[in-house]
N, C-alpha and C. Protein backbone atom coordinates (compact mmCIF):
# COMPACT_ATOMS: atom_id res chain seq x y z
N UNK A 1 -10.45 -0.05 18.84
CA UNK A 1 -11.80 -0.39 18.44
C UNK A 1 -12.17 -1.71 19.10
N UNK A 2 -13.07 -1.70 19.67
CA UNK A 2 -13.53 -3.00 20.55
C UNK A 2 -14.06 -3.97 19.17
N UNK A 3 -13.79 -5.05 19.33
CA UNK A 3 -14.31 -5.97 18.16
C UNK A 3 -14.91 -7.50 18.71
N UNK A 4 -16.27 -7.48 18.60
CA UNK A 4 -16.81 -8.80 18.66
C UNK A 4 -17.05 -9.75 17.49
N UNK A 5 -16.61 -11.42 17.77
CA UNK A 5 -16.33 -11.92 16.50
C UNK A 5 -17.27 -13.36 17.23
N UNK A 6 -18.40 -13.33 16.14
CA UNK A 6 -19.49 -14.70 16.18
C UNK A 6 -19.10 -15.62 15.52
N UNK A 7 -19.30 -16.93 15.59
CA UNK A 7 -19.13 -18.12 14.99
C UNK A 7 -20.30 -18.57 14.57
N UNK A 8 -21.00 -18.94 13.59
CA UNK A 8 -22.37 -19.57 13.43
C UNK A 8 -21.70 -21.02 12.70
N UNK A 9 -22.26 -22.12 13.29
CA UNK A 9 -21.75 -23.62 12.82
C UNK A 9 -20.38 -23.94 12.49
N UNK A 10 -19.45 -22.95 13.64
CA UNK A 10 -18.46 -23.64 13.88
C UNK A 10 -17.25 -23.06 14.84
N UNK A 11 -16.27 -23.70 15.66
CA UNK A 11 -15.74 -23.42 16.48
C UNK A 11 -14.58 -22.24 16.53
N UNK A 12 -14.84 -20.98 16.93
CA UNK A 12 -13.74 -19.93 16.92
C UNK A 12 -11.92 -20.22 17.54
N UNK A 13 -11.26 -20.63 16.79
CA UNK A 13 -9.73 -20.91 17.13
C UNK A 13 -9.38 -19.70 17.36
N UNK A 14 -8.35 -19.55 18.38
CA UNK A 14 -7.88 -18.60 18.18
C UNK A 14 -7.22 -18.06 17.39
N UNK A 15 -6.31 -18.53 16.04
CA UNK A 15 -5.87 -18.58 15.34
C UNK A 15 -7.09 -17.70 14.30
N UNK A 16 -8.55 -18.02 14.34
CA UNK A 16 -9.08 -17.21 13.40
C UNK A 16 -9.48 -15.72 13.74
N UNK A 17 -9.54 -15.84 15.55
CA UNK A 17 -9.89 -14.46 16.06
C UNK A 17 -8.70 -13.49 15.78
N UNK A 18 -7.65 -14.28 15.60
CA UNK A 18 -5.82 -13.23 15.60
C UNK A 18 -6.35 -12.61 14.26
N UNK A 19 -6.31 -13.94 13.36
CA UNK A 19 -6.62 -13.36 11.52
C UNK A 19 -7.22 -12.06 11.29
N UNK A 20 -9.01 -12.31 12.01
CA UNK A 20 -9.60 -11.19 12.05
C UNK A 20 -8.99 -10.02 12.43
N UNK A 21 -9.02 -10.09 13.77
CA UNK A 21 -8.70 -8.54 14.15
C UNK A 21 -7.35 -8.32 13.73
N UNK A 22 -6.33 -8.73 12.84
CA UNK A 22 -4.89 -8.32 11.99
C UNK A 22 -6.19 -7.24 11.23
N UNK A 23 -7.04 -8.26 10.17
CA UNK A 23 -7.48 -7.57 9.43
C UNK A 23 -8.15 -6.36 9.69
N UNK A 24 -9.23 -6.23 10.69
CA UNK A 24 -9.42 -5.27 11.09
C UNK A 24 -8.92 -4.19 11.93
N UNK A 25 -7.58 -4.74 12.17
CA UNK A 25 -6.50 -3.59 12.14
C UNK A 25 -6.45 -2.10 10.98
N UNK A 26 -6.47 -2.99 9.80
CA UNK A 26 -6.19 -2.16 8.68
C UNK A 26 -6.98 -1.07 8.79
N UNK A 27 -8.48 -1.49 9.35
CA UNK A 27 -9.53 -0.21 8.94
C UNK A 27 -9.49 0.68 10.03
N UNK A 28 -8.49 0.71 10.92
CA UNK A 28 -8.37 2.26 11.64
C UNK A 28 -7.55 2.86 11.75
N UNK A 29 -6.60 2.42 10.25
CA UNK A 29 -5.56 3.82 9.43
C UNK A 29 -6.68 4.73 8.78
N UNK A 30 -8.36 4.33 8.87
CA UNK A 30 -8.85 5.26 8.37
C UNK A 30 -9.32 6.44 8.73
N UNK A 31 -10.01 5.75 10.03
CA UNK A 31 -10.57 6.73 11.01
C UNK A 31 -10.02 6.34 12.55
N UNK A 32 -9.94 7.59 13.02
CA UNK A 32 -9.72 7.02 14.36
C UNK A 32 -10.80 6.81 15.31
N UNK A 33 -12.33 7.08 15.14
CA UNK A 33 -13.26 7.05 15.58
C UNK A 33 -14.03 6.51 15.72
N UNK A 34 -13.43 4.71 15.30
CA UNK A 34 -14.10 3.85 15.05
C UNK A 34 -14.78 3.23 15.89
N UNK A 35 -15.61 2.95 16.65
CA UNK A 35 -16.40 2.77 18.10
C UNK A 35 -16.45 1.48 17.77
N UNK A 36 -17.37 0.44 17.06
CA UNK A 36 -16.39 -1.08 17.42
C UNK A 36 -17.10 -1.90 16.11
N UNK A 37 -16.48 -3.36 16.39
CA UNK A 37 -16.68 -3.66 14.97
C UNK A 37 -17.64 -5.29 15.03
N UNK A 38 -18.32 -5.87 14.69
CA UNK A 38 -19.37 -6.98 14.93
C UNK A 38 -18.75 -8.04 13.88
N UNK A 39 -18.09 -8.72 13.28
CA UNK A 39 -17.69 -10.18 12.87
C UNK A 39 -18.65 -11.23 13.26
N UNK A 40 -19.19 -11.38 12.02
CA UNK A 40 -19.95 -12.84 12.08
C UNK A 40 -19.66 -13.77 11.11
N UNK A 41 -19.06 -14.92 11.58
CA UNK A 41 -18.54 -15.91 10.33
C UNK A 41 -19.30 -17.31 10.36
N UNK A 42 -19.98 -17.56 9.37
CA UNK A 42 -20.39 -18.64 9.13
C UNK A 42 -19.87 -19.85 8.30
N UNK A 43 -20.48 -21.21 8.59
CA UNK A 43 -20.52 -22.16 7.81
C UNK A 43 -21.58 -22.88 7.45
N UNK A 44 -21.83 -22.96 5.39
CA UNK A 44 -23.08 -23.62 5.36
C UNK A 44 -22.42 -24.90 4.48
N UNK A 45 -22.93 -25.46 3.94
CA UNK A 45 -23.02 -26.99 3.17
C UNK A 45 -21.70 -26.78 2.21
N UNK A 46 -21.51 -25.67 1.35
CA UNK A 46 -20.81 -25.21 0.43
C UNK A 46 -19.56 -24.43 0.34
N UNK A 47 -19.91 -23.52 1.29
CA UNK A 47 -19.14 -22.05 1.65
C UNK A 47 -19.19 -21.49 2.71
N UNK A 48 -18.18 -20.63 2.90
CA UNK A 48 -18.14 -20.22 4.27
C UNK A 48 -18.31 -18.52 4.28
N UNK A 49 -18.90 -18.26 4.73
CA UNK A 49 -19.48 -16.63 5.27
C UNK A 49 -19.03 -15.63 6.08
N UNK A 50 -18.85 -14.89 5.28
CA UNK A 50 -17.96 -13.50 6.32
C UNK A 50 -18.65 -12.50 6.47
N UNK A 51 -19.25 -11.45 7.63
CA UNK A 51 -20.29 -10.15 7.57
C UNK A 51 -19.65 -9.41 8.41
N UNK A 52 -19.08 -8.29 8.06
CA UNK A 52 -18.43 -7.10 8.82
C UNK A 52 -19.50 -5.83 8.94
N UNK A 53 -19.65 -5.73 10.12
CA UNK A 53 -20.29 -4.47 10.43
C UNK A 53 -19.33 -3.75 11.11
N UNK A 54 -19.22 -2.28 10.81
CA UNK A 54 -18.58 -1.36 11.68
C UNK A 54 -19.14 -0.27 11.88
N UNK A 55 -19.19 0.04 13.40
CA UNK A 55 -20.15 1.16 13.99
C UNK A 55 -19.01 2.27 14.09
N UNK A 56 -19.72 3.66 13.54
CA UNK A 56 -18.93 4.88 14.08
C UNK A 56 -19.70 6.11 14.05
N UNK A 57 -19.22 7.10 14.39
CA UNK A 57 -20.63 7.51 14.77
C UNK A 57 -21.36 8.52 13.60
N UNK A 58 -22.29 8.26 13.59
CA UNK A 58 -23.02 8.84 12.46
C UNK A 58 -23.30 7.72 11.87
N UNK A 59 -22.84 6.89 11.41
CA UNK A 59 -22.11 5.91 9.93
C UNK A 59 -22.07 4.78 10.88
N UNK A 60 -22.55 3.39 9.58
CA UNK A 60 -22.49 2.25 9.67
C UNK A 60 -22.23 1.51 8.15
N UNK A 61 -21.45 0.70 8.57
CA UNK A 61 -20.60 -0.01 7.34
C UNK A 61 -20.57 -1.35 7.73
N UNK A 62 -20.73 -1.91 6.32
CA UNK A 62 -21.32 -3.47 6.71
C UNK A 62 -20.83 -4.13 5.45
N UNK A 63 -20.09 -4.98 5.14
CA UNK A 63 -19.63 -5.90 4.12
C UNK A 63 -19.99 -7.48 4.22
N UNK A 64 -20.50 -8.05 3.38
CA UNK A 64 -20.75 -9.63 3.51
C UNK A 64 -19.76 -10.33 2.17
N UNK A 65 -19.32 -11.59 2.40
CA UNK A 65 -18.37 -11.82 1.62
C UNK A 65 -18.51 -13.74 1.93
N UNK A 66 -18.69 -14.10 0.50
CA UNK A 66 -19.02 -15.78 0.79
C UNK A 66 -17.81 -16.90 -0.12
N UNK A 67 -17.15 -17.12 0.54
CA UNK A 67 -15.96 -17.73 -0.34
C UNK A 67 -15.73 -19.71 -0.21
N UNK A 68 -15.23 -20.33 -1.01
CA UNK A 68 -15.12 -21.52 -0.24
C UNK A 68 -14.20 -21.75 0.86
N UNK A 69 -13.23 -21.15 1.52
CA UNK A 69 -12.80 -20.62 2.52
C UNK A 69 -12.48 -19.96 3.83
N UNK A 70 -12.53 -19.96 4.51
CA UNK A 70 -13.01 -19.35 5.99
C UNK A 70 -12.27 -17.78 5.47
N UNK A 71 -10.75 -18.46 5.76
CA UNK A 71 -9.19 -17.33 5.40
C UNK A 71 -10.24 -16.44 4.09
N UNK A 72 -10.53 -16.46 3.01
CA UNK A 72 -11.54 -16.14 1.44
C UNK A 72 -12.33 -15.38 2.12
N UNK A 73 -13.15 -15.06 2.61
CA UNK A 73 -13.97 -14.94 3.21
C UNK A 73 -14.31 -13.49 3.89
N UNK A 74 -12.76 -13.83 4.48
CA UNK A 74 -12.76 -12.89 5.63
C UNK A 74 -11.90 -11.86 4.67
N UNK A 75 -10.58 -12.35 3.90
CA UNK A 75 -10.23 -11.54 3.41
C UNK A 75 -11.11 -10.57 1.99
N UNK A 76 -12.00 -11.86 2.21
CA UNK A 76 -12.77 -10.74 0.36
C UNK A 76 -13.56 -9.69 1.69
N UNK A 77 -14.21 -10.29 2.79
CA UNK A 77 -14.85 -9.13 3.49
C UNK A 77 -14.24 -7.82 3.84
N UNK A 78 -12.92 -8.06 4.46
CA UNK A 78 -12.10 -7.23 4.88
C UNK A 78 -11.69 -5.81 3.60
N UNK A 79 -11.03 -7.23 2.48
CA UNK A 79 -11.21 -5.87 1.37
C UNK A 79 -12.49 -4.69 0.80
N UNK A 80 -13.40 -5.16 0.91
CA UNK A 80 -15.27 -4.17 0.57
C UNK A 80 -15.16 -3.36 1.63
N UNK A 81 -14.66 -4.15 3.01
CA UNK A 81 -14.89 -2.73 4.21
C UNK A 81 -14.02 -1.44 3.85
N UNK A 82 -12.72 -1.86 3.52
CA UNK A 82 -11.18 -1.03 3.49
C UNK A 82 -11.76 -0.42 2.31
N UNK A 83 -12.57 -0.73 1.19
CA UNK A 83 -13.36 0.13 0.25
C UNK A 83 -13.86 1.10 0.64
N UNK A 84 -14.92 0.68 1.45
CA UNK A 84 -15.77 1.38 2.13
C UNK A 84 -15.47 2.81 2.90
N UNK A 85 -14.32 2.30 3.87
CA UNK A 85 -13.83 3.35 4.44
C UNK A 85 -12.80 4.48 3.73
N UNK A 86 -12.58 3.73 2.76
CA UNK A 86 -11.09 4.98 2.13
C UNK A 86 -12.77 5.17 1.21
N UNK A 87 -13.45 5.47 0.50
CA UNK A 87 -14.46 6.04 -0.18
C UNK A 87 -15.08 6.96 0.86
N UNK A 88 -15.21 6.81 1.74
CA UNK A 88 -15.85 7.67 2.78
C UNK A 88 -14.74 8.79 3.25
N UNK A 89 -13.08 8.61 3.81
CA UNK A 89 -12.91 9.53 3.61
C UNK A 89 -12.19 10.26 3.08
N UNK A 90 -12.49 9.57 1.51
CA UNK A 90 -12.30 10.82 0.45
C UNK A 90 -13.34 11.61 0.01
N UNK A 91 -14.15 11.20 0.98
CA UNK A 91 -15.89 12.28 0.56
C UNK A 91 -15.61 13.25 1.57
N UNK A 92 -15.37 13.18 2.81
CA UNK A 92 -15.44 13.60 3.94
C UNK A 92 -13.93 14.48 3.78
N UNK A 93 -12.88 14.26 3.04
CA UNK A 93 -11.60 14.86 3.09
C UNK A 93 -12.25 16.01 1.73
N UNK A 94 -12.84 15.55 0.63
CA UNK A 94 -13.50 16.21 -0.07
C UNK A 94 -14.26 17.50 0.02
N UNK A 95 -15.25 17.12 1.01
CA UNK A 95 -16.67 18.25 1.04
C UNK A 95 -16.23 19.18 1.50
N UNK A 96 -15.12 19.38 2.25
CA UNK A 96 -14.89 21.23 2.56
C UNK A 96 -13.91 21.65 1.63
N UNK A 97 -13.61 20.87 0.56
CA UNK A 97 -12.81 21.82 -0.49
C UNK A 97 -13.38 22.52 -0.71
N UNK A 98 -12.95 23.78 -1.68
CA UNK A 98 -13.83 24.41 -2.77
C UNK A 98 -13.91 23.48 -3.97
N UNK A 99 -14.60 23.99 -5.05
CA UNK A 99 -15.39 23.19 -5.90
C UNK A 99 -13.98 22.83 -6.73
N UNK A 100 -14.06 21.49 -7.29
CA UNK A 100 -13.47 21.00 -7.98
C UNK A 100 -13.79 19.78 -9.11
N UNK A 101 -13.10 20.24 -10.05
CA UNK A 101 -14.22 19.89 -11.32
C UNK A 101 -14.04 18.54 -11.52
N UNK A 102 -15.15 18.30 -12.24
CA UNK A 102 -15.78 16.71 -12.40
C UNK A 102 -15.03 15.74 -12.66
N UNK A 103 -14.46 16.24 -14.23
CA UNK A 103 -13.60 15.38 -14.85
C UNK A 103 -12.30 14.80 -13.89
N UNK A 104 -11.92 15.82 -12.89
CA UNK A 104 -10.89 15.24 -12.21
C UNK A 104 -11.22 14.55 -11.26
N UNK A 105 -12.25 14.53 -10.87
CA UNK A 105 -12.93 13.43 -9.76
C UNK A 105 -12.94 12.60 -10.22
N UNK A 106 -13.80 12.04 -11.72
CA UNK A 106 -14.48 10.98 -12.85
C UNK A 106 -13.23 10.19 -12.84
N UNK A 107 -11.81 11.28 -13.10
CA UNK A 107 -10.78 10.60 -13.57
C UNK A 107 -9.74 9.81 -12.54
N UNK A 108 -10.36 10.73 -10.96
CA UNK A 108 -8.97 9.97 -10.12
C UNK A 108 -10.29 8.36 -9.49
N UNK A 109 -11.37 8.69 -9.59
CA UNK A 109 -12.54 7.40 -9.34
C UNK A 109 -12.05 6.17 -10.49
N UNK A 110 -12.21 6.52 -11.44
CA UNK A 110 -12.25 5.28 -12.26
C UNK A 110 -10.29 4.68 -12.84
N UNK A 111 -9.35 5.20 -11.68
CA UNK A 111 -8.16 4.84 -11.46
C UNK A 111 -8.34 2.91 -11.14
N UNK A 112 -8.30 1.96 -12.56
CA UNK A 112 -8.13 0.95 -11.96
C UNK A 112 -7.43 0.24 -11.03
N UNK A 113 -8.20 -0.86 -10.03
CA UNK A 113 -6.95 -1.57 -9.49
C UNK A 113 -5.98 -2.39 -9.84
N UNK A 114 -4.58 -2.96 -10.03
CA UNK A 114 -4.39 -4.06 -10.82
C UNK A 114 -4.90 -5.09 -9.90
N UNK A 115 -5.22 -6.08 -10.91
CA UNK A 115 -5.45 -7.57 -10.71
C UNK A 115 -4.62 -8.58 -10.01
N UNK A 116 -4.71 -8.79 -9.06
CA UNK A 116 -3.74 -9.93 -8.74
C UNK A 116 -4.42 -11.24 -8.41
N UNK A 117 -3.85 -12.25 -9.15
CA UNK A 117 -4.03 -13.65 -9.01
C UNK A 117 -2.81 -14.56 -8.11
N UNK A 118 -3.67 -15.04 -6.96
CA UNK A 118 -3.10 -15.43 -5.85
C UNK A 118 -2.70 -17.05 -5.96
N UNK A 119 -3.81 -17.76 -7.03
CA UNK A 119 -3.07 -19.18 -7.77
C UNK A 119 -3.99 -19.04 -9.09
N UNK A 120 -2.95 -19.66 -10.05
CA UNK A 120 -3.71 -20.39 -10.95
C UNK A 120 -3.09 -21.80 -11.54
N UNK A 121 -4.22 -22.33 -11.40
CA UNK A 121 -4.36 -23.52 -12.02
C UNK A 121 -4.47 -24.11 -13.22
N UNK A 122 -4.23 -25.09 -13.88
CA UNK A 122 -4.57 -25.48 -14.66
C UNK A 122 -5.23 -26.65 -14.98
N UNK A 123 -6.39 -27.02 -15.13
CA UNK A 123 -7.18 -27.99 -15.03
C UNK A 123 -7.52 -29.09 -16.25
N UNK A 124 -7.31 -30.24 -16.53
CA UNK A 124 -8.11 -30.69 -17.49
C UNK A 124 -9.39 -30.44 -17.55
N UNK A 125 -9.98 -30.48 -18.61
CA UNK A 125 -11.10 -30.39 -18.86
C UNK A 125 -12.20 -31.46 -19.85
N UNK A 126 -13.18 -32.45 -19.17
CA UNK A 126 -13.34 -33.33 -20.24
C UNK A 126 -15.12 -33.19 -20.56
N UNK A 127 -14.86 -33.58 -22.18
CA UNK A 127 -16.68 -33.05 -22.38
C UNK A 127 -17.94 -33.71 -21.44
N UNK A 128 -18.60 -33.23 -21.02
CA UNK A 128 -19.86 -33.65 -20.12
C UNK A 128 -20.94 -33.13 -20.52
N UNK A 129 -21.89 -33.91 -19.87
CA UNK A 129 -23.65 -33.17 -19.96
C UNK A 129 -23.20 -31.97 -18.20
N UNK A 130 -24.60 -31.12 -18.40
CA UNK A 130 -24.66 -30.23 -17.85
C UNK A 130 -25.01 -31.03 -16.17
N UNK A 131 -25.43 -31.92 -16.33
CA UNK A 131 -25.61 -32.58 -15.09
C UNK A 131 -24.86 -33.30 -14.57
N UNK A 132 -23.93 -33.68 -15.11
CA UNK A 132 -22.72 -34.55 -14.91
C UNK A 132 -21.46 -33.10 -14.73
N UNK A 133 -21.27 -32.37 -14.85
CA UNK A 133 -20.93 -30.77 -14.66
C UNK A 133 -21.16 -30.68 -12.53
N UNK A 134 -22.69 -30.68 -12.42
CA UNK A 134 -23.43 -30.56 -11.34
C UNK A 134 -22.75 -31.64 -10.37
N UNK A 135 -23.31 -32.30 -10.65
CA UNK A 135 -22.88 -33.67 -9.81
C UNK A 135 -20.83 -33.86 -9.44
N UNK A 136 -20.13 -33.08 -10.83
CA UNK A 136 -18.76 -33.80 -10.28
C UNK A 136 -18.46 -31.90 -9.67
N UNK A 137 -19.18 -30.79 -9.70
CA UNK A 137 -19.07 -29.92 -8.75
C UNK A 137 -19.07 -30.02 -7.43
N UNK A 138 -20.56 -31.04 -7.19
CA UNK A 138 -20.95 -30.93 -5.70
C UNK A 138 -19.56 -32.23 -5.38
N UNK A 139 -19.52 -32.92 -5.87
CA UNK A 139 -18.86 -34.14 -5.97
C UNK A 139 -17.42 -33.29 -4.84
N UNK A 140 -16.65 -32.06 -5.56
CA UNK A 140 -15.80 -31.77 -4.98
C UNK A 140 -16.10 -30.70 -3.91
N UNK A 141 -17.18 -30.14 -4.09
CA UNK A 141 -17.13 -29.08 -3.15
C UNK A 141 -16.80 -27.59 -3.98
N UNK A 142 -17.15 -27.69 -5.25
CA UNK A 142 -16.58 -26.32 -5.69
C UNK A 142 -17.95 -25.64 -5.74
N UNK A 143 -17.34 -24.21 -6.07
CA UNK A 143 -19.01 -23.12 -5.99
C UNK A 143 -19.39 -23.25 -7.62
N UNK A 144 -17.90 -23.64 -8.74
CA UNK A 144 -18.54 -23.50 -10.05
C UNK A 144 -17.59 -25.04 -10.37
N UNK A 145 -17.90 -24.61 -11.84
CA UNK A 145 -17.20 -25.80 -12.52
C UNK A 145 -16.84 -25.50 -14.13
N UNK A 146 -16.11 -25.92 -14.81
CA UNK A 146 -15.62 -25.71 -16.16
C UNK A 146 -15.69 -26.41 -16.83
N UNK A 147 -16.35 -26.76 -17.98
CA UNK A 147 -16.32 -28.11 -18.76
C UNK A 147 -16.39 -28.11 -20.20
N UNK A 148 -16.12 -29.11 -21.13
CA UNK A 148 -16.72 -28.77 -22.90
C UNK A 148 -18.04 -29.63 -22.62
N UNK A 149 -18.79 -28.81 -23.13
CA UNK A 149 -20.19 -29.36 -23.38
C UNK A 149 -20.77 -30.41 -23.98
N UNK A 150 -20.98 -31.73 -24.09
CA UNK A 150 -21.00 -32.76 -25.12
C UNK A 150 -21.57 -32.04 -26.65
N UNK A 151 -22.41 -31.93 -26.30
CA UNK A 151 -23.32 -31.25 -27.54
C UNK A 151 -22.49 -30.34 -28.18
N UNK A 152 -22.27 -29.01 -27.56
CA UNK A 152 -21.91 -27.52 -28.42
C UNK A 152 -20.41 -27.70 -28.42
N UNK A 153 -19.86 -28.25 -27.64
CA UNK A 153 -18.06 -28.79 -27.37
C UNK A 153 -17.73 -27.41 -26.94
N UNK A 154 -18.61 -26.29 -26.84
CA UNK A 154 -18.29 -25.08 -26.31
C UNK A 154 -18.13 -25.50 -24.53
N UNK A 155 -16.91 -24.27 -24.50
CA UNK A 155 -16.77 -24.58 -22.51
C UNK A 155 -17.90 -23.39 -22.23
N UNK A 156 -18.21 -24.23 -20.95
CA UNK A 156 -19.61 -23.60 -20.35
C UNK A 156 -19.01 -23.78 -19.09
N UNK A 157 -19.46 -23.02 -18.11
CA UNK A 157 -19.48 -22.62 -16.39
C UNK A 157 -20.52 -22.93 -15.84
N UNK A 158 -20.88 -24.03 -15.14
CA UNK A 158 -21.78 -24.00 -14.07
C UNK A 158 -21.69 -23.72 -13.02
N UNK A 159 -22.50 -22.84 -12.31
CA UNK A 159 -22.03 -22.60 -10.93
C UNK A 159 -23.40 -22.68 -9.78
N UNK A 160 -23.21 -22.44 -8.28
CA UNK A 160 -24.46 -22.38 -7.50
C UNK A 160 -24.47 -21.12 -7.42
N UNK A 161 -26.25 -20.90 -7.40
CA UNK A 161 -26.26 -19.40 -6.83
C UNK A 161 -26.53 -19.48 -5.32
N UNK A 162 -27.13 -18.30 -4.96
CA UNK A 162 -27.25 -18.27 -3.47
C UNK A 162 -28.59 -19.03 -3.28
N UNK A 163 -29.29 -18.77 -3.67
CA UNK A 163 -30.84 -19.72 -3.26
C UNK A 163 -30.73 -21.60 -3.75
N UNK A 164 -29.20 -21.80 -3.66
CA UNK A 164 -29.22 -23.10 -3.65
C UNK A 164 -29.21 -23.71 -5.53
N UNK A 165 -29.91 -23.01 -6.05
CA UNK A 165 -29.94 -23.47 -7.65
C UNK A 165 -28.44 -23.29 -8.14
N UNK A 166 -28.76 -24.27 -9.62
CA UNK A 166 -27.41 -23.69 -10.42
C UNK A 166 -27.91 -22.78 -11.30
N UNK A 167 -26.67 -22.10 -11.74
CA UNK A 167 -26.20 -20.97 -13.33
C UNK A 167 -25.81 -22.06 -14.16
N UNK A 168 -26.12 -21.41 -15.07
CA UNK A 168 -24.83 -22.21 -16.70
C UNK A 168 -24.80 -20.84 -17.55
N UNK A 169 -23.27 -20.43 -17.69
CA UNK A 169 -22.71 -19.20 -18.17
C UNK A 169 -22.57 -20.07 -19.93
N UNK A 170 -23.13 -20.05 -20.80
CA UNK A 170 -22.77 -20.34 -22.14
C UNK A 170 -22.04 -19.24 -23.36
N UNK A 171 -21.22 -19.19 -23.43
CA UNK A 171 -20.44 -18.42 -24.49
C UNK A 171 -21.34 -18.19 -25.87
N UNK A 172 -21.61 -17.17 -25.88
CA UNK A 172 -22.14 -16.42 -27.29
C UNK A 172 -21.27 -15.82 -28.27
N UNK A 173 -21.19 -15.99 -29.37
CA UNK A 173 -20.15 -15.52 -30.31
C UNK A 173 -20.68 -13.96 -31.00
N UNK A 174 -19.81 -13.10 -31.00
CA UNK A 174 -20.75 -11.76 -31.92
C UNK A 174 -21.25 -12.11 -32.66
N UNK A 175 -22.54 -11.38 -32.94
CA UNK A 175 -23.41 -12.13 -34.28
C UNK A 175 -24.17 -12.89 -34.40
N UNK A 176 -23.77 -13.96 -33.56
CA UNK A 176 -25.05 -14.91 -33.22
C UNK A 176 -26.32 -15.06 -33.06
N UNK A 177 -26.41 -13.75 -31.86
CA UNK A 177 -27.61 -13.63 -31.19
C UNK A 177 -28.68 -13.38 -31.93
């Protein structure tokens, strides 16, 4: 599969072009017909940007993936494509069966993945206003933040969205509402 890989605001190492195309290795245990693949990786103020397009014929597949990470990035992209393609051909390995019933489709689809956690941390956590939350986020460079709330002493999540604003995720108790 021929693969072109863009840089937007910042310099392609070779070290990140190897990364990529390892990864996009993976996606032509799916098909062999894969005609080629477009990588565009960005950097903005916050986070770094991953967009996989893959051309084949008929079919176009396209994953975007925004992590604080270059390596994040590419790998959350890489995983949505490898989605992409094993969903496609189990449609395509599918449609010339004869008919086969629902429930066993419903049931081999909603086969969870397990979870894997690659670090965890453990963080202090000290009470703040919601703006002081903001400020020691941008302060580090994170996309969210964790804190006890001065007021509610409940932990709350602030995070950025994509149009630049923040979230605040506040915990509701049953019943409350």
């Amino acid at each position: 599969m021929k693969t072109n890989i863009t840089g937007r605001h910042l310099r392609l190492t070779p070290a990140i072009r190897v990364y990529v195309e390892q990864k996009l290795a993976k996606a032509e245990k799916y098909f062999d017909h894969l005609v080629w693949a477009q990588v565009t990786l960005a950097v903005d103020k916050r986070s770094h940007e991953c967009e996989i397009v893959i051309h084949a014929p008929k079919q176009t597949f396209r994953s975007l993936a925004r992590a604080v990470t270059l390596y994040a990035a590419v790998d959350l992209a890489s995983d949505k494509i490898d989605g992409q393609l094993r969903k496609h051909k189990e449609r395509v390995k599918n449609r010339h069966k004869p008919g086969q019933s629902a429930p066993e489709v419903a049931e081999r689809e909603m086969d969870p993945r397990p979870v894997r956690f690659s670090v965890v941390k453990q963080v202090p956590m000290a009470p703040m206003t919601a703006e002081e939350a903001a400020a020691e986020m941008d302060r580090l460079g994170f996309a969210f933040w964790m804190y006890y709330d001065k007021d509610s002493g409940d932990v709350q999540v602030i995070y950025r969205r994509q149009d630049d604003s923040f979230g605040l995720l506040q915990p509701v108790r049953k019943g409350d509402r």
